[in-house]
N, C-alpha and C. Protein backbone atom coordinates (compact mmCIF):
# COMPACT_ATOMS: atom_id res chain seq x y z
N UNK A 1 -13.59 -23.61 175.79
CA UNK A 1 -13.17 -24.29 174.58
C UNK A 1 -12.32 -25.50 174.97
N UNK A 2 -12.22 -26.61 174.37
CA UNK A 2 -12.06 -27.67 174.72
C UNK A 2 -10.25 -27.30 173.89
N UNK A 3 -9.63 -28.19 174.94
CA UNK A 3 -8.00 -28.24 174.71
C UNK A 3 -7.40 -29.13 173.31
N UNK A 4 -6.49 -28.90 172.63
CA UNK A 4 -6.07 -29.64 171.67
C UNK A 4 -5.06 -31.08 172.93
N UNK A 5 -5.34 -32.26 172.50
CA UNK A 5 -4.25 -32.86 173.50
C UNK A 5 -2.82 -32.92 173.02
N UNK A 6 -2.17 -32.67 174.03
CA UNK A 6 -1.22 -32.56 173.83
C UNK A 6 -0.36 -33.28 172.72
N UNK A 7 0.47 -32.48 172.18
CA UNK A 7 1.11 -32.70 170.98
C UNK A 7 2.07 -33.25 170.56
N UNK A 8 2.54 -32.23 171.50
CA UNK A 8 4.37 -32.68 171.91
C UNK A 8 4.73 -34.36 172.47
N UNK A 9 4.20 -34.55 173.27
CA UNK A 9 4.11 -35.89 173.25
C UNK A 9 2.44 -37.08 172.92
N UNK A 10 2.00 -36.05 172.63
CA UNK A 10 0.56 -36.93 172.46
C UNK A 10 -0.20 -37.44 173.59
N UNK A 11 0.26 -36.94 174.56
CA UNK A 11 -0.41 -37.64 175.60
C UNK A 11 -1.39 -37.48 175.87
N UNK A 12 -2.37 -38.18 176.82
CA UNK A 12 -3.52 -38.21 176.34
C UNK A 12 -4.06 -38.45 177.88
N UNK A 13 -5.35 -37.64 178.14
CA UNK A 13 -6.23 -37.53 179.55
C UNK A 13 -5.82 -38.87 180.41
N UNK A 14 -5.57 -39.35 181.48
CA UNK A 14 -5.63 -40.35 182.14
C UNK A 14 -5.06 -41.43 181.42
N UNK A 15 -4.03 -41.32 180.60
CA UNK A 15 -2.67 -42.15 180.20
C UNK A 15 -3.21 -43.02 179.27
N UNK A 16 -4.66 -43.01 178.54
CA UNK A 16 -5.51 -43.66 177.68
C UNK A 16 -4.54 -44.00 176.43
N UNK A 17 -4.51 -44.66 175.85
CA UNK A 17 -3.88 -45.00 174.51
C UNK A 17 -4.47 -44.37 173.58
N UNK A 18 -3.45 -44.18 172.50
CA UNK A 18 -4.58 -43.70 171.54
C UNK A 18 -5.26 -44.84 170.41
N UNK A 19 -6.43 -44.32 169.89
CA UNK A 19 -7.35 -45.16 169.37
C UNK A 19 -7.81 -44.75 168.07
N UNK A 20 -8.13 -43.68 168.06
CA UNK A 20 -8.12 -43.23 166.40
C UNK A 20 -7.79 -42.22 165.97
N UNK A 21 -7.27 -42.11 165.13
CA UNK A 21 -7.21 -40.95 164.45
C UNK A 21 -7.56 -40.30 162.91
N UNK A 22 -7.96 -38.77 162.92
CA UNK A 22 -8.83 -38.72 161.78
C UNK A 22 -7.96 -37.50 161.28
N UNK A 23 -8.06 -37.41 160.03
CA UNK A 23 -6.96 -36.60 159.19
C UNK A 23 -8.24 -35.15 158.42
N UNK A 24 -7.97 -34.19 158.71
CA UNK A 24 -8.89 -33.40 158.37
C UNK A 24 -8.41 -32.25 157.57
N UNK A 25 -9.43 -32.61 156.12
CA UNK A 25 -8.77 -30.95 155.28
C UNK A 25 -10.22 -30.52 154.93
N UNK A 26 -9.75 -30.12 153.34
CA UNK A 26 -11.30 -29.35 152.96
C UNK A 26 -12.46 -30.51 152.11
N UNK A 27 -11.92 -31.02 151.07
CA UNK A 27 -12.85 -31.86 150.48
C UNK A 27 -12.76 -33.00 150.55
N UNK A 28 -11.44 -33.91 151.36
CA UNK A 28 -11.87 -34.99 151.89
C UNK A 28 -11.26 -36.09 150.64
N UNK A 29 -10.60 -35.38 149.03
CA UNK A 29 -10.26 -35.93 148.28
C UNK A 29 -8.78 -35.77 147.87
N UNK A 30 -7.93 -35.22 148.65
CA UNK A 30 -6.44 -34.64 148.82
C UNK A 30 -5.28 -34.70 149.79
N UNK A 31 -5.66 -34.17 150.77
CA UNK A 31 -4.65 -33.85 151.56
C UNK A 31 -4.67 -34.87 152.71
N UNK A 32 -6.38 -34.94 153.35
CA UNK A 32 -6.36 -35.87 154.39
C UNK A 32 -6.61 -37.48 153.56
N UNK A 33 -7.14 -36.98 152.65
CA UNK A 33 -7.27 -38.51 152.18
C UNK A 33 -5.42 -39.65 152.36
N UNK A 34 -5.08 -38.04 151.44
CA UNK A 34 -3.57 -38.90 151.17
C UNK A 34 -3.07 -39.37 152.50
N UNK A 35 -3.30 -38.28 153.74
CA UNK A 35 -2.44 -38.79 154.70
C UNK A 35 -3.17 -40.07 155.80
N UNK A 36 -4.67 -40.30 155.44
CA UNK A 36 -5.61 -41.62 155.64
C UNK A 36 -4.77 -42.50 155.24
N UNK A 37 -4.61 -42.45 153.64
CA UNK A 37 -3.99 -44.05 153.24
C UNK A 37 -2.51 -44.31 153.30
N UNK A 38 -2.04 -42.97 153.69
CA UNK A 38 -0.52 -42.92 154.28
C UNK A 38 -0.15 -43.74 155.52
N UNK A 39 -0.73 -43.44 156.67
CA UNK A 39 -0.74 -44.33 157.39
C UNK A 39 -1.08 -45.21 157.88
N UNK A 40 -2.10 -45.87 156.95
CA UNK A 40 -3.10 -47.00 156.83
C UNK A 40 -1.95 -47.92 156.60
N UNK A 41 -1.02 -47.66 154.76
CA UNK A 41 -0.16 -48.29 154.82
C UNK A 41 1.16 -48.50 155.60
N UNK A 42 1.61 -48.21 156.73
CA UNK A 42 2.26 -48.15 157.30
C UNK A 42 1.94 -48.79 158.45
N UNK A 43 0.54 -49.19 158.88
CA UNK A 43 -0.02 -49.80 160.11
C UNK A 43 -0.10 -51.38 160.09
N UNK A 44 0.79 -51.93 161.00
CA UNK A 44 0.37 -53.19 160.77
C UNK A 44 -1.48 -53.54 161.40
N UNK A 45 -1.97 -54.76 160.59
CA UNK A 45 -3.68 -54.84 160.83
C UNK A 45 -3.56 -55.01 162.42
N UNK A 46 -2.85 -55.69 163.44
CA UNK A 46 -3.02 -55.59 164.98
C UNK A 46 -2.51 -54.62 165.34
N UNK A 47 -2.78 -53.44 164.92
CA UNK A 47 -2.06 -51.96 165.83
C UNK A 47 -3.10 -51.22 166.39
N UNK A 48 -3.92 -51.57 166.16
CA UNK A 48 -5.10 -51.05 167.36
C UNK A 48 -5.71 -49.95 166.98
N UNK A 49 -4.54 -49.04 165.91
CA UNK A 49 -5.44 -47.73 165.13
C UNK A 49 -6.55 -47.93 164.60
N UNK A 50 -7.24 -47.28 164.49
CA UNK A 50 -8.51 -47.15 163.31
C UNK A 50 -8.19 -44.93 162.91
N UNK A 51 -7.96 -45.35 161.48
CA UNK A 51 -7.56 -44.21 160.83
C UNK A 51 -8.91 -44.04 160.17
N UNK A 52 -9.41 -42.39 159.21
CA UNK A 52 -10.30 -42.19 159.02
C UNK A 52 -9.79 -40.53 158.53
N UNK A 53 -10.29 -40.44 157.28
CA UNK A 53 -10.70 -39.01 157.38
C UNK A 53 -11.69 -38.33 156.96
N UNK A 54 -11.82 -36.61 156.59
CA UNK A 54 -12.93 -36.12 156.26
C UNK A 54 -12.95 -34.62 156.13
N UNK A 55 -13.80 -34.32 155.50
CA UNK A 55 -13.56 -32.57 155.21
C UNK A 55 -14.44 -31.48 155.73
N UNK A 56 -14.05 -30.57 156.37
CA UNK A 56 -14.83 -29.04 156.25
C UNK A 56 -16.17 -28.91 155.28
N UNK A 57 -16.17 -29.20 153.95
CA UNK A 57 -17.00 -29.14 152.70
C UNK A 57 -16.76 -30.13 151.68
N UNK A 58 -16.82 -31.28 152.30
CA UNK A 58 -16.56 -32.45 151.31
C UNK A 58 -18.12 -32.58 150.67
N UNK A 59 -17.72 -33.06 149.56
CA UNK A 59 -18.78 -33.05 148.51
C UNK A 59 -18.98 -34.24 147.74
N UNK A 60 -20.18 -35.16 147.43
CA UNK A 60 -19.96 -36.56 146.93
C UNK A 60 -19.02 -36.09 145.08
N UNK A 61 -17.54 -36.76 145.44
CA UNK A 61 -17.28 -36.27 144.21
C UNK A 61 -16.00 -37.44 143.82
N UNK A 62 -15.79 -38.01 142.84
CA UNK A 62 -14.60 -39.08 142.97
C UNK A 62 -13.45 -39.03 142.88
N UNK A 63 -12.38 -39.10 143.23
CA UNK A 63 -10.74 -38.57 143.74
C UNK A 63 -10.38 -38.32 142.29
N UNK A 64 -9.84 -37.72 142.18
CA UNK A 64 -9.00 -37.28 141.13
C UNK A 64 -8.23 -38.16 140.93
N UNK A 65 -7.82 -38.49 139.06
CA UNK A 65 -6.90 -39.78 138.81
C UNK A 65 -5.37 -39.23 139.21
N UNK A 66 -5.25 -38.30 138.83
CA UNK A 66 -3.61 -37.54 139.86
C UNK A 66 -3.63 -38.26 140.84
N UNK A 67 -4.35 -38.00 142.09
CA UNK A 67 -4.73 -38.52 143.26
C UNK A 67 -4.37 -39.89 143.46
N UNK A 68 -5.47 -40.60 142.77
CA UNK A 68 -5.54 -41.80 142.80
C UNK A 68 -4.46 -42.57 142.33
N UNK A 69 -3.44 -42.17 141.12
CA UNK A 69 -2.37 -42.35 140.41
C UNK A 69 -1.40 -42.52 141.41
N UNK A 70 -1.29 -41.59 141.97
CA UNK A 70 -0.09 -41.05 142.77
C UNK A 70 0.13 -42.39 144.11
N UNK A 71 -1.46 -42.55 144.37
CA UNK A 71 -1.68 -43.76 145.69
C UNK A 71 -1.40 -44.59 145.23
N UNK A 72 -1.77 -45.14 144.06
CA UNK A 72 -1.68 -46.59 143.28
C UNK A 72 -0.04 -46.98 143.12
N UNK A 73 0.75 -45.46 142.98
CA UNK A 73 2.08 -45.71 142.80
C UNK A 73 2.90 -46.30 144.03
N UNK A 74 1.99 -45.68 145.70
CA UNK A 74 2.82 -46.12 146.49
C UNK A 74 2.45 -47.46 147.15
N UNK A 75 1.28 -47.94 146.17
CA UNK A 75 0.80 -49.18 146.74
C UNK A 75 -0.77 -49.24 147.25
N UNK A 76 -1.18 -48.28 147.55
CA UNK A 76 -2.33 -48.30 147.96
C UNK A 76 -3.87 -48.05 146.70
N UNK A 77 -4.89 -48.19 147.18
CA UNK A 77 -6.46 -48.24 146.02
C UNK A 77 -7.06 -47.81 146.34
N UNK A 78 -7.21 -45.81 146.55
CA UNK A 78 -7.99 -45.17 146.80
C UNK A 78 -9.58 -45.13 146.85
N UNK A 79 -9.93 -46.12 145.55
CA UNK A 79 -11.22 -45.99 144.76
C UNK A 79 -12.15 -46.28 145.96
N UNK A 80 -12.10 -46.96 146.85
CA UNK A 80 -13.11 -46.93 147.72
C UNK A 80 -13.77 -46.09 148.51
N UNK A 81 -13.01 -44.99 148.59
CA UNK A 81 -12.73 -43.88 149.43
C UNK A 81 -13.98 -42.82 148.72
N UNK A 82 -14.93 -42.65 150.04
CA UNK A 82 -15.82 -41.37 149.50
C UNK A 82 -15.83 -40.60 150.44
N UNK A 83 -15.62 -39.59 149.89
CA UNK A 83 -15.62 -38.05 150.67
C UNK A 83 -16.88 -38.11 151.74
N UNK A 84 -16.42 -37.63 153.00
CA UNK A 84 -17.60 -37.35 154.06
C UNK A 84 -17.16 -35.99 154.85
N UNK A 85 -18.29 -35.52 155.01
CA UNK A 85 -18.06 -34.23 155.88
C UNK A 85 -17.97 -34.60 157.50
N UNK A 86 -17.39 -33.40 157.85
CA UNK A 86 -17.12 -33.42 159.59
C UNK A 86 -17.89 -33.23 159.76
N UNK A 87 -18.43 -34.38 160.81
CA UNK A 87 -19.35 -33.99 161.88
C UNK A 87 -18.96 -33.73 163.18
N UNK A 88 -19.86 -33.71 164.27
CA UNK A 88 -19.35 -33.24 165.36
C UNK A 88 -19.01 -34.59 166.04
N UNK A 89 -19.98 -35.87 165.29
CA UNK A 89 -19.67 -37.15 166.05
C UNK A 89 -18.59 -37.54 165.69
N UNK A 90 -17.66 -37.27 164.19
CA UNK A 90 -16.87 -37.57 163.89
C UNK A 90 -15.67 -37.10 164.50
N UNK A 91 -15.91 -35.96 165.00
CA UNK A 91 -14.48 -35.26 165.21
C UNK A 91 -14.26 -35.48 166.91
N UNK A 92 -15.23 -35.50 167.82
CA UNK A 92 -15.54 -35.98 169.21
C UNK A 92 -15.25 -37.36 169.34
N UNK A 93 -15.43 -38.41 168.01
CA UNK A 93 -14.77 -39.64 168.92
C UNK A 93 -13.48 -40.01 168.15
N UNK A 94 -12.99 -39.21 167.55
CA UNK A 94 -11.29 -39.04 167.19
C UNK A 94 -10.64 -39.10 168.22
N UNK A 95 -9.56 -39.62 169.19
CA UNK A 95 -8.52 -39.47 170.07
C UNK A 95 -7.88 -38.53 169.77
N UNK A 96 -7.00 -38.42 168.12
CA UNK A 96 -6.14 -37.63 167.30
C UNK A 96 -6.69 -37.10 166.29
N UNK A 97 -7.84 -35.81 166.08
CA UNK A 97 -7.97 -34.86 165.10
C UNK A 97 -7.17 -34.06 164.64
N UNK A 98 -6.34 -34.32 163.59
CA UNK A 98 -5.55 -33.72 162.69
C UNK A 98 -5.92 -32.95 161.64
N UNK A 99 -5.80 -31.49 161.79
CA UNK A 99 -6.16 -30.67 161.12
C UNK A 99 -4.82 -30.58 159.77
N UNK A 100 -5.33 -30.38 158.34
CA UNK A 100 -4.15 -30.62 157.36
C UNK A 100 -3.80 -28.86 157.08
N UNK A 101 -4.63 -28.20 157.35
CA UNK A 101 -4.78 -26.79 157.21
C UNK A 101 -4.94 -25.57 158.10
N UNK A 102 -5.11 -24.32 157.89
CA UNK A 102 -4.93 -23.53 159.58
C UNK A 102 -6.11 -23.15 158.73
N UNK A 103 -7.27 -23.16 157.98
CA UNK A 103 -8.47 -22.80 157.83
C UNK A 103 -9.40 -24.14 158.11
N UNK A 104 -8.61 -25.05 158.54
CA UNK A 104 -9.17 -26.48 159.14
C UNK A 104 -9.55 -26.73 160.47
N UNK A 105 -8.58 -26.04 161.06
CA UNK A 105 -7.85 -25.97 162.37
C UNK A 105 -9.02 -24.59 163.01
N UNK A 106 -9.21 -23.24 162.30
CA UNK A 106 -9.78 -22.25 162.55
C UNK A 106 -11.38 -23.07 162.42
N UNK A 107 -11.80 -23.33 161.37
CA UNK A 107 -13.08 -24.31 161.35
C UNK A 107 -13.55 -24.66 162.11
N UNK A 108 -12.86 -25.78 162.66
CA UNK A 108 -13.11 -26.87 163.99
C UNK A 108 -13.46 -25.77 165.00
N UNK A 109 -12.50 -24.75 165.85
CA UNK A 109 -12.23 -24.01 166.71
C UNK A 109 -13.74 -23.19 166.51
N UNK A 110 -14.18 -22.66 165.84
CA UNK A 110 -15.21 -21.83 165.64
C UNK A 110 -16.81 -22.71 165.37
N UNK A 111 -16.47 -24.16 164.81
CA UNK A 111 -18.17 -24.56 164.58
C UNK A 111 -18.12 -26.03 166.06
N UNK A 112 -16.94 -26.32 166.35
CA UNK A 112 -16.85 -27.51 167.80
C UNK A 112 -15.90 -27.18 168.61
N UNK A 113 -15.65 -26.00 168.72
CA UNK A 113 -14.96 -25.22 169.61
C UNK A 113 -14.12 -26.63 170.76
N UNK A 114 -13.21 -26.55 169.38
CA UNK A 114 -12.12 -27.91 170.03
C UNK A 114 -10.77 -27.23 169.05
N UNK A 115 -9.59 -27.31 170.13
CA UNK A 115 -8.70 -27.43 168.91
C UNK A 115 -7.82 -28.37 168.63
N UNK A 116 -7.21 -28.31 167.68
CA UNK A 116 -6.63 -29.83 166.97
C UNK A 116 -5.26 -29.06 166.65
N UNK A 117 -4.55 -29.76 166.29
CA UNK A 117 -3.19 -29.74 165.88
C UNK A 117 -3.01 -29.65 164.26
N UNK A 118 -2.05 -29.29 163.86
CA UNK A 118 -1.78 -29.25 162.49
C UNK A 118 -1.21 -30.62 162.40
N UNK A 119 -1.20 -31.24 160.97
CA UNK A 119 -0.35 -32.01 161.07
C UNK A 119 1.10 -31.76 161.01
N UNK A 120 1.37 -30.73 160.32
CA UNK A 120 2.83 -30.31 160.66
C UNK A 120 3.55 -30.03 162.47
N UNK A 121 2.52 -29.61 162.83
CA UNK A 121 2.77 -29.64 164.15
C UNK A 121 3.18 -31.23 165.12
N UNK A 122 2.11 -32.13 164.52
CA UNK A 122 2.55 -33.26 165.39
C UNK A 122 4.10 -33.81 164.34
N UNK A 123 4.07 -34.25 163.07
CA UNK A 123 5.41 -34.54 162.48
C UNK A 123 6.89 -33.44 162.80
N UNK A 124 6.48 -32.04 162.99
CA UNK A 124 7.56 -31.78 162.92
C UNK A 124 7.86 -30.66 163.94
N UNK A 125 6.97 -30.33 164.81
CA UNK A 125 6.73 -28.94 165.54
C UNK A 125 6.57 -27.78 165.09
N UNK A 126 5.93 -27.87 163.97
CA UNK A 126 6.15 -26.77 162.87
C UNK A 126 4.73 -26.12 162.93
N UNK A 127 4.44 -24.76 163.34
CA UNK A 127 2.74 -24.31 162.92
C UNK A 127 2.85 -23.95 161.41
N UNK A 128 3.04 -24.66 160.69
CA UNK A 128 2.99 -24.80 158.92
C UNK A 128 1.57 -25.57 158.92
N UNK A 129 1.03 -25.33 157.66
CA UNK A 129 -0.43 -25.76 157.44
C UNK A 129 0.16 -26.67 156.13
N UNK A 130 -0.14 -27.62 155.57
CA UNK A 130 -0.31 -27.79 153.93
C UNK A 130 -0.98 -27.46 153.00
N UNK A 131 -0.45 -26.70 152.18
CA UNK A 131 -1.42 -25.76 151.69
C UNK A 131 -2.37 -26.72 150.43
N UNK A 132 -3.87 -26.04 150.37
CA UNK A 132 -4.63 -26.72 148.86
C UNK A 132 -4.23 -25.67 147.77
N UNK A 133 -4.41 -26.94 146.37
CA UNK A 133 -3.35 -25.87 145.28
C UNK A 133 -4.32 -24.66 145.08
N UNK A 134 -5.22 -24.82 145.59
CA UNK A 134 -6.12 -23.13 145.18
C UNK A 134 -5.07 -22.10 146.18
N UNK A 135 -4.31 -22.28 146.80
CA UNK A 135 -3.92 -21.57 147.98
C UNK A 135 -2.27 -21.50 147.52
N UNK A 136 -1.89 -22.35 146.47
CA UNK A 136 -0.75 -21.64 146.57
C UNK A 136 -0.71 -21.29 145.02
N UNK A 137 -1.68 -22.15 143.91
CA UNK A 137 -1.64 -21.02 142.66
C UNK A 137 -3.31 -21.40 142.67
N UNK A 138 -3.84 -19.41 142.76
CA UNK A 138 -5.07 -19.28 143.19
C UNK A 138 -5.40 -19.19 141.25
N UNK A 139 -4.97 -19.24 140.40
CA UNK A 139 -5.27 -19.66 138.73
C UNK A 139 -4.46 -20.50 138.36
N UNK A 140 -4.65 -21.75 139.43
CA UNK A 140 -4.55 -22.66 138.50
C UNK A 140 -4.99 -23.62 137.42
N UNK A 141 -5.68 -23.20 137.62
CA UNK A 141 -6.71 -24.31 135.84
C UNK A 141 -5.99 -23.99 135.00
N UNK A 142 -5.08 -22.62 134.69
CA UNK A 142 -4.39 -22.73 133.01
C UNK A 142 -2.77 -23.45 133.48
N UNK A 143 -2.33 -23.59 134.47
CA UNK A 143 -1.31 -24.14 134.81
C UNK A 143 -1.31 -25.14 135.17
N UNK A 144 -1.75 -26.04 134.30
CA UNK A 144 -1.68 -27.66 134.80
C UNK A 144 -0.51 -28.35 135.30
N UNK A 145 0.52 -28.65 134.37
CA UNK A 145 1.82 -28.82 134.80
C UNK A 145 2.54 -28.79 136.11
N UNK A 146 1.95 -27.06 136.55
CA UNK A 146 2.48 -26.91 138.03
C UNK A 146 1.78 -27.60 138.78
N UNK A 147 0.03 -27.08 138.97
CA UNK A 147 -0.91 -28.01 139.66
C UNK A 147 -0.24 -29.54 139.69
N UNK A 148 -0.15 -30.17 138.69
CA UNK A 148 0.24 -31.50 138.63
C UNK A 148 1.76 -31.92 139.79
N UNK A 149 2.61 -31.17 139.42
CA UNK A 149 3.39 -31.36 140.28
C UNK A 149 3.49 -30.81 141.90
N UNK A 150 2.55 -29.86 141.96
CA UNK A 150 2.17 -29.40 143.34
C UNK A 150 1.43 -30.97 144.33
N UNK A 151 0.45 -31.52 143.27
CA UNK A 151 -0.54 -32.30 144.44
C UNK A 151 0.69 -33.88 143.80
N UNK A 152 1.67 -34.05 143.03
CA UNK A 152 2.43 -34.99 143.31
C UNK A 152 3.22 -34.81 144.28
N UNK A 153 3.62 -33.66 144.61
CA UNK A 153 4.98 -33.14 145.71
C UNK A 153 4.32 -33.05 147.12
N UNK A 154 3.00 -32.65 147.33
CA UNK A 154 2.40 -32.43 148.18
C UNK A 154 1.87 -34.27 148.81
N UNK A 155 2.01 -34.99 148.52
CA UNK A 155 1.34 -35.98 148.73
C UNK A 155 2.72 -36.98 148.72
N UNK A 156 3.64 -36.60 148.03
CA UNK A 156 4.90 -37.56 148.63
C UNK A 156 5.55 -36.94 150.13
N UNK A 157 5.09 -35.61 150.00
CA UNK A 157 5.37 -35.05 151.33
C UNK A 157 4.66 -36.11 152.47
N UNK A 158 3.33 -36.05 152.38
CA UNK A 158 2.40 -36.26 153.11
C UNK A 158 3.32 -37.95 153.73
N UNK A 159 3.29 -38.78 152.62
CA UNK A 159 3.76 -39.60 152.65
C UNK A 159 5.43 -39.99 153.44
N UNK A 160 5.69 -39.32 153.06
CA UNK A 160 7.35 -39.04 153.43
C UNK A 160 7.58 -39.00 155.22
N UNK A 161 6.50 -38.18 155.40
CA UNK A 161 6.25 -37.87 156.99
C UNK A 161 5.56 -38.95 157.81
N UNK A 162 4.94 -39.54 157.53
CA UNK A 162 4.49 -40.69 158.30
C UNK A 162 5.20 -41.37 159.47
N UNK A 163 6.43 -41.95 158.49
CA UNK A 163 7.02 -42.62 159.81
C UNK A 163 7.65 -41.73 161.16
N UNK A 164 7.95 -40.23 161.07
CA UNK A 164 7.69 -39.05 162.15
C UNK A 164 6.21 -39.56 162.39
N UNK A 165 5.31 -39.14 161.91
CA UNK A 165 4.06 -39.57 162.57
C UNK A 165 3.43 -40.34 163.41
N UNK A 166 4.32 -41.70 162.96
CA UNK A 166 3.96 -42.70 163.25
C UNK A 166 5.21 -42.75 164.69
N UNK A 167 6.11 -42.17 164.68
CA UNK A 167 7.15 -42.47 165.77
C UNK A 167 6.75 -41.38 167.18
N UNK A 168 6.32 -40.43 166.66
CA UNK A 168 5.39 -39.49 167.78
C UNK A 168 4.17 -40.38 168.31
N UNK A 169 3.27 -41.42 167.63
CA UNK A 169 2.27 -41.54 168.20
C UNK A 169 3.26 -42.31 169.36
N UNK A 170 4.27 -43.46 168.47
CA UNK A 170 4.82 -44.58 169.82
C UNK A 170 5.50 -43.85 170.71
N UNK A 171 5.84 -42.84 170.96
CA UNK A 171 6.53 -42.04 171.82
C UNK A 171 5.83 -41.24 172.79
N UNK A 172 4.59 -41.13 172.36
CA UNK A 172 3.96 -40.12 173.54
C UNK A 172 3.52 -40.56 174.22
């Protein structure tokens, strides 16, 4: 099974820089999306990244206006953004595959027997997953309110963490 690269400092086979990185959850319209345009905005255009993400079971489906609301608030225009599934080409020419979930992370490990890091792991050393709101209120359709404030809180998180993110990549 192929090694997650190292985390702790990011370092990387034969002192290579890193070059892309891809943000990985389930549908490709939430968690990695948010943390795609999270550090999209945070990248100046000569930084050499190319960011990208994609899902386990992404499905052609259009972001949720929550979603999209929430991006628009911190500056960014989701609408372009269409859900794509992981492939194996996708996740093989990632430098930095970032798993947003530990059923993301288990995924990868079992169908490209590679492992990846959480993103909590590279921001904070933490094996914490971010959870999808099916996972932390499994009925939520009659609880909108909460839902609503779960994927607002969850996505200023996402946001919030970046510049950790972004200070691990310059550090490793």
């Amino acid at each position: 099974m192929a090694q997650a690269k190292d985390v702790v400092g990011l370092g990387f086979e034969g002192g290579r820089s890193v070059k892309s990185i891809l943000f990985i959850c389930t549908g490709n319209v939430f968690r990695s999306l948010a943390a795609e345009y999270a550090l999209k905005a945070r990248l100046r255009p000569d930084s050499g990244y190319v960011v990208a993400s994609a899902g386990i079971e992404a499905l052609p489906q259009p972001v949720h206006p929550l979603v999209r609301n929430c991006l628009l608030e911190k500056g960014v225009d989701p609408m372009p953004h269409v859900p794509r599934r992981l492939t194996r080409e996708l996740l093989h020419g990632a430098d930095i595959p970032v798993a947003m979930g530990l059923d993301h992370r288990e995924f990868i490990r079992k169908h490209f027997h590679r492992d990846v890091p959480l993103f909590n792991q590279i921001c904070y050393q933490k094996e914490e997953p971010i959870l999808d709101i099916h996972e932390v209120m499994p009925g939520w359709p009659p609880n909108r309110e909460a839902a609503r404030d779960y994927v607002i809180s969850t996505i200023a998180y996402i946001w919030d963490a970046m510049p950790t993110f972004l200070a691990r990549l310059s550090h490793g």
